[in-house]
Protein backbone atom coordinates (compact mmCIF):
# COMPACT_ATOMS: atom_id res chain seq x y z
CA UNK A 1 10.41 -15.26 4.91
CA UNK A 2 11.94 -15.17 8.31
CA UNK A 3 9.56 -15.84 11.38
CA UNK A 4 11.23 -12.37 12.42
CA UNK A 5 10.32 -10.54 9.60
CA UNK A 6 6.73 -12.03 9.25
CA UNK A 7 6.19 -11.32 13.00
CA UNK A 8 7.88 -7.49 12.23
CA UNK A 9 5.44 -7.12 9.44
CA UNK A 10 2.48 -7.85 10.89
CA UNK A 11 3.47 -5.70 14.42
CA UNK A 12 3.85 -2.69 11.52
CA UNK A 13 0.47 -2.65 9.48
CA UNK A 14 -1.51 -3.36 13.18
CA UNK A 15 0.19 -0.59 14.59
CA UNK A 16 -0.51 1.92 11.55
CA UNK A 17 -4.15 0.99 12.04
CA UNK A 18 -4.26 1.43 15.06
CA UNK A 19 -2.45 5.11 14.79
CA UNK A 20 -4.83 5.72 11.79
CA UNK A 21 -7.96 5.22 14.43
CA UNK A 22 -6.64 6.73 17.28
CA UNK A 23 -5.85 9.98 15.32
CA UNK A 24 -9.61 10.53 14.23
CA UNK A 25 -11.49 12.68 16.62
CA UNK A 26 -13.96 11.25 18.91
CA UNK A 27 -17.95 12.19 18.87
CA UNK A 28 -20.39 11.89 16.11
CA UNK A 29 -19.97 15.90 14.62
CA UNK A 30 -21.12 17.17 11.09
CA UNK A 31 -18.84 16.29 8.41
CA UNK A 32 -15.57 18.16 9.07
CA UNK A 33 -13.75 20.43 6.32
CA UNK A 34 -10.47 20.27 8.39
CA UNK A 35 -8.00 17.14 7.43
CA UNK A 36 -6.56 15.66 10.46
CA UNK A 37 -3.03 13.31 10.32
CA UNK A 38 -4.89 9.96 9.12
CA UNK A 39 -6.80 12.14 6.27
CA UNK A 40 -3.33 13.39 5.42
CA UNK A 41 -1.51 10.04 5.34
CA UNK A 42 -3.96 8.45 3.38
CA UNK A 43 -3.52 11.74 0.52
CA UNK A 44 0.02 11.51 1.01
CA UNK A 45 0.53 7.73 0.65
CA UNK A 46 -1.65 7.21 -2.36
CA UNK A 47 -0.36 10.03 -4.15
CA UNK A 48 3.51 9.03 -3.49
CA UNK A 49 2.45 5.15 -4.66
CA UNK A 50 1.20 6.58 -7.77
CA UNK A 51 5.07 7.93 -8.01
CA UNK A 52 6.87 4.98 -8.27
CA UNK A 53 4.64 2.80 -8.95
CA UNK A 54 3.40 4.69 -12.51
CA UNK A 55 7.33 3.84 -13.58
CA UNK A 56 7.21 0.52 -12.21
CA UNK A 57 4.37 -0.55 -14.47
CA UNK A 58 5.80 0.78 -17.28
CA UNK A 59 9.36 -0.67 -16.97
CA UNK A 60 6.96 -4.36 -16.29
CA UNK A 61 5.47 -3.56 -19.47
CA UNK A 62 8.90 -2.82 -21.36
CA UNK A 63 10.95 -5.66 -19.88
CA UNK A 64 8.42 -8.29 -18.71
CA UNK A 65 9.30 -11.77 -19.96
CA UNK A 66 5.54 -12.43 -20.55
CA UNK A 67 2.80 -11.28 -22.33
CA UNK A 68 0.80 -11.28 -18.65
CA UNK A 69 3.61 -9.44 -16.84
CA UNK A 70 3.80 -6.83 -19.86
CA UNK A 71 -0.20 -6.43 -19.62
CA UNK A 72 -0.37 -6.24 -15.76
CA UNK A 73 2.40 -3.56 -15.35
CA UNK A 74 0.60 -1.58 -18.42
CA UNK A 75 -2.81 -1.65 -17.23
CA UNK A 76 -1.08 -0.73 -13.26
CA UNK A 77 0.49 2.07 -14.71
CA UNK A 78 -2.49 3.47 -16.76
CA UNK A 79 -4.92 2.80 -13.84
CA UNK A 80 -2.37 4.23 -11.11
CA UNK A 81 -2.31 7.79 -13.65
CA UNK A 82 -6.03 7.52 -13.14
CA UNK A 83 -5.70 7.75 -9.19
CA UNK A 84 -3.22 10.35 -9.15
CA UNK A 85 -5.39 12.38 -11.03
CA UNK A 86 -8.23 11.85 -8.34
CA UNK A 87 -6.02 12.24 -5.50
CA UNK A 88 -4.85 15.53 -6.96
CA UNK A 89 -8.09 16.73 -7.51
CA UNK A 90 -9.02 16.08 -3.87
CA UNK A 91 -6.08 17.75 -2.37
CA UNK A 92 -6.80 21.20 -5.04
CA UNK A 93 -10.30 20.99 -3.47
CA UNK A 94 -8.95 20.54 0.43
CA UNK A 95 -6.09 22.86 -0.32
CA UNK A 96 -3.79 20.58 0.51
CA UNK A 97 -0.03 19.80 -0.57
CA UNK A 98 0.83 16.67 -2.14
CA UNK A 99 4.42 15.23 -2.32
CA UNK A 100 5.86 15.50 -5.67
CA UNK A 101 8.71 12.68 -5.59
CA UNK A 102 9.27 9.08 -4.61
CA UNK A 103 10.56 8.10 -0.96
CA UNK A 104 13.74 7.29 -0.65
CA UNK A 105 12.45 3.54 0.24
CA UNK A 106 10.28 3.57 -3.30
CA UNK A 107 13.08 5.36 -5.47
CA UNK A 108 15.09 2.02 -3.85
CA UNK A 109 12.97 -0.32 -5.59
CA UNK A 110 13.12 1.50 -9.09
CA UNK A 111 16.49 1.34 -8.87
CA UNK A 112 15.98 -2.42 -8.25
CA UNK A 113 13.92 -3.23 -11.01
CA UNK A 114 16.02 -0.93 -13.77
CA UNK A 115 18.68 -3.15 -12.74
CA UNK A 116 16.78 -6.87 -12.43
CA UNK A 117 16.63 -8.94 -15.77
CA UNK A 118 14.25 -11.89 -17.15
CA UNK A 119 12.70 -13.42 -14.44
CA UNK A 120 14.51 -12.23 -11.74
CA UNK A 121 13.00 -8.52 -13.33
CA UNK A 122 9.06 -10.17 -13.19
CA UNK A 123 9.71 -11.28 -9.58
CA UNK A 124 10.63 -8.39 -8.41
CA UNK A 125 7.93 -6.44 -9.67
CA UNK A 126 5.28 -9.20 -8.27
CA UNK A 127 6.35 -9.08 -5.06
CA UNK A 128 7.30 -5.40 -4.45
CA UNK A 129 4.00 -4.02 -5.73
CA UNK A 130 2.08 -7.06 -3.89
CA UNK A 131 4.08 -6.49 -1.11
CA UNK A 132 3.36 -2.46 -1.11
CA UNK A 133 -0.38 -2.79 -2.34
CA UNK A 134 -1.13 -5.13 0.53
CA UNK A 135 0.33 -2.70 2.94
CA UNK A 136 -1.88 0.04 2.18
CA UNK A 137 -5.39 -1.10 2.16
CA UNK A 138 -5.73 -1.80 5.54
CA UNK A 139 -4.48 1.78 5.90
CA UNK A 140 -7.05 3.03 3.07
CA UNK A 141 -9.87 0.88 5.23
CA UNK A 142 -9.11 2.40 8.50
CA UNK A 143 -9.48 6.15 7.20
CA UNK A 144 -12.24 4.93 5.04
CA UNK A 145 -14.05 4.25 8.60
CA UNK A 146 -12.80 7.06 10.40
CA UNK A 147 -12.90 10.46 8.91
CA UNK A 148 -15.24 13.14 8.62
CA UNK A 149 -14.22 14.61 5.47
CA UNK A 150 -16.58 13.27 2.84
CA UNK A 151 -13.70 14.54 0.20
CA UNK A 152 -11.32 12.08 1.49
CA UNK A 153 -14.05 9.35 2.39
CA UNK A 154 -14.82 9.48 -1.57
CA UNK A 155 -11.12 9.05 -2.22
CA UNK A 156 -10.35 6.34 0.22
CA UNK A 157 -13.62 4.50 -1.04
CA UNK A 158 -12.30 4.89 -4.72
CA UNK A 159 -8.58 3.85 -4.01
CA UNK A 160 -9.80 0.54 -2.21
CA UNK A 161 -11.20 -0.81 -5.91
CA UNK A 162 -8.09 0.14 -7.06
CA UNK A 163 -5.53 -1.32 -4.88
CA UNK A 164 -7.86 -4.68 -4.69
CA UNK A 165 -7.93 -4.84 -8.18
CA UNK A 166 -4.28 -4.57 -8.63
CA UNK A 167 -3.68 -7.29 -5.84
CA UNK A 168 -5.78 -9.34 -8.34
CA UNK A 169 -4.31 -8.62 -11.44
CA UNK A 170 -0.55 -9.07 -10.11
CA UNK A 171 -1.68 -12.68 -8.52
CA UNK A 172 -2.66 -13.17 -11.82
CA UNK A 173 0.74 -12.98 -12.65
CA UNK A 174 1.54 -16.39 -10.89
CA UNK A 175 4.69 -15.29 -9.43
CA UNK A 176 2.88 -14.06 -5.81
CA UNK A 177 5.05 -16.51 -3.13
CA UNK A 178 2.20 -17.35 -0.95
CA UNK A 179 4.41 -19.02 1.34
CA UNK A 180 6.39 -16.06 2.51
CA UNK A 181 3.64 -13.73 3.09
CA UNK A 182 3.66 -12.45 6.67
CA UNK A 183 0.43 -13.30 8.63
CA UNK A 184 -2.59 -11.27 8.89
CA UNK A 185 -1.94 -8.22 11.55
CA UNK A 186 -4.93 -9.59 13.45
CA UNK A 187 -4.35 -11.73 16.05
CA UNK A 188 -6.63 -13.16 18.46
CA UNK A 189 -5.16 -10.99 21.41
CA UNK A 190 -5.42 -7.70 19.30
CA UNK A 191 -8.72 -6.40 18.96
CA UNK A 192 -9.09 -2.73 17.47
CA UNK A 193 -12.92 -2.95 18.28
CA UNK A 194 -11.74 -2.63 21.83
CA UNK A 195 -10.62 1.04 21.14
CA UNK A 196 -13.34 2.56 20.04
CA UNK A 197 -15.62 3.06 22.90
CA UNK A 198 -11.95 3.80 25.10
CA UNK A 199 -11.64 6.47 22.46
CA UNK A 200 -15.17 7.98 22.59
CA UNK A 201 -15.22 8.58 26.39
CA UNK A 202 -11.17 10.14 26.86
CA UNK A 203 -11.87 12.29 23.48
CA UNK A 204 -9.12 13.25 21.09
CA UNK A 205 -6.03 12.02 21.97
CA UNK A 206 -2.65 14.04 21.31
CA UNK A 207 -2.07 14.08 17.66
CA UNK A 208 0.10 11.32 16.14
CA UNK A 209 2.58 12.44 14.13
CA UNK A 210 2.95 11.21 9.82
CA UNK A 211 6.44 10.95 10.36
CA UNK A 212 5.12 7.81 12.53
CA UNK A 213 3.46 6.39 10.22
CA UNK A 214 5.57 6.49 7.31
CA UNK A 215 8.38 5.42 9.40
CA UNK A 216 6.98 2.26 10.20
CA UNK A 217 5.18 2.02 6.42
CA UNK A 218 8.80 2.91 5.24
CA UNK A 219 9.83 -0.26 7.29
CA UNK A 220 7.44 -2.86 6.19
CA UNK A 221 8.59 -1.76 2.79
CA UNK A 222 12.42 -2.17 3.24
CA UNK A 223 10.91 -6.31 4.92
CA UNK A 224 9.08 -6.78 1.98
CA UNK A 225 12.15 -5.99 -0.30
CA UNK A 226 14.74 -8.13 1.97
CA UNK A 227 12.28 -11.18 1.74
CA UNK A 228 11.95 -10.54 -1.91
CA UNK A 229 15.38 -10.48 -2.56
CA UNK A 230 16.15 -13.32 -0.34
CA UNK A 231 13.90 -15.40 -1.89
CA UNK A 232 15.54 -14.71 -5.20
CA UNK A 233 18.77 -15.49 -4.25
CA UNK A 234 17.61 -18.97 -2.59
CA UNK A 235 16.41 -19.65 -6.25
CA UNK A 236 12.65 -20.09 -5.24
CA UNK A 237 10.79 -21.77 -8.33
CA UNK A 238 7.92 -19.39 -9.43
CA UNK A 239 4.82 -20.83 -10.94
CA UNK A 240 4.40 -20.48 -15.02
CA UNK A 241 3.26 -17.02 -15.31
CA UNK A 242 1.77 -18.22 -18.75
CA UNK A 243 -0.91 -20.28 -16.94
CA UNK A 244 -3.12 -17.46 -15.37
CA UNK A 245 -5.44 -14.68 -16.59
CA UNK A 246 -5.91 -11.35 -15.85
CA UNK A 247 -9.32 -11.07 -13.30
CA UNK A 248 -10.97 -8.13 -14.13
């Protein structure tokens, strides 16, 4: 991966924590019943993963060219239904409105994948779920620490096991390319401590738009599929899938 796109990436997930903080009201009120834009985004984004990447684990469990990739994209699929089923169940109790189709960006990557074959087909699927997994849970984290809906703390709290587990089970997989992985969105001259008591004396800042954040998440996406591709078409060597086990 380019030193553009790794520098790009990590810009993208700091700056969607960041947004995800800065949206949450200030002070230290009673649980809230209203859902501000990070509660939304976090409702939104797990429920539209859940969209493509339900289909995505069940195409890796059709056409995988292993018995791991076939059992990781099964169990991600059955264990992604399980998610959208809490996630809907929290919005019918907030009264909220989930989405009820793919992004563009995701309904990209199925396309992608009903197309790949053999290997190219198990790389894909590594490194775009990897890729996407390992976008969201420092988003899932942030609203984790910063609501005050207990409804949607529950839910964020719940889709953290998830996501970690599937960032387990597809390194399993032994096709994760360690090497191109952007760098942690942490630097030493960012600190997102630093915000917090800024936040608490100014108040509530102006609300940030989702159409923000899914821009930018929509753009870490569309990095994380040119590197994948890229690295493809280079003819990368992937470690033998055959030699690791599912961690529970």
């Amino acid at each position: 991966m380019s030193l553009l796109i790794r520098r790009t990436a990590a810009l993208a997930v700091t700056m969607i924590a960041a947004l995800v903080v800065l949206s949450a009201p200030a002070g230290a009120d009673p649980p809230s019943t209203q859902l501000n834009v990070a509660d939304l985004t976090l409702l939104n984004g797990v429920r539209q993963a859940g969209l493509w990447e339900i289909p995505a684990g069940q195409m890796a469990a059709q056409k995988g060219t292993t018995a791991k990739v076939r059992q990781v994209g099964q169990m991600i699929a059955t264990q992604h239904v399980q998610l959208d089923q809490l996630t809907v169940d929290a919005a019918n109790k907030l009264g909220a409105t989930l989405p009820a189709t793919p992004t563009a960006q995701q309904q990209g990557f199925i396309t992608q994948l009903q197309a790949a074959k053999g290997i190219q087909f198990d790389q894909m699927f590594v490194t775009f779920l990897r890729g996407t997994h390992g976008f969201i849970f420092p988003v899932i984290s942030a609203v984790r620490a910063s609501t005050h809906n207990e409804i949607v703390r529950q839910l964020a709290a719940q889709a953290s096991i998830f996501v970690m587990h599937h960032m387990q089970m597809l390194e399993s997989t032994g096709l994760v390319q360690y090497a191109q992985l952007p760098p942690a969105a942490m630097s030493a001259d960012q600190d997102l401590y630093a915000s917090g008591p800024a936040q608490a004396s100014i108040g509530s800042g102006p609300p940030v738009s989702s159409t923000v954040l899914w821009l930018l998440a929509g753009g870490l996406a569309g990095l994380i599929g040119i590197a994948a591709v890229r690295g493809l078409r280079r003819g990368r060597p992937a470690l033998d899938p055959r030699a690791a086990e599912v961690r529970g």
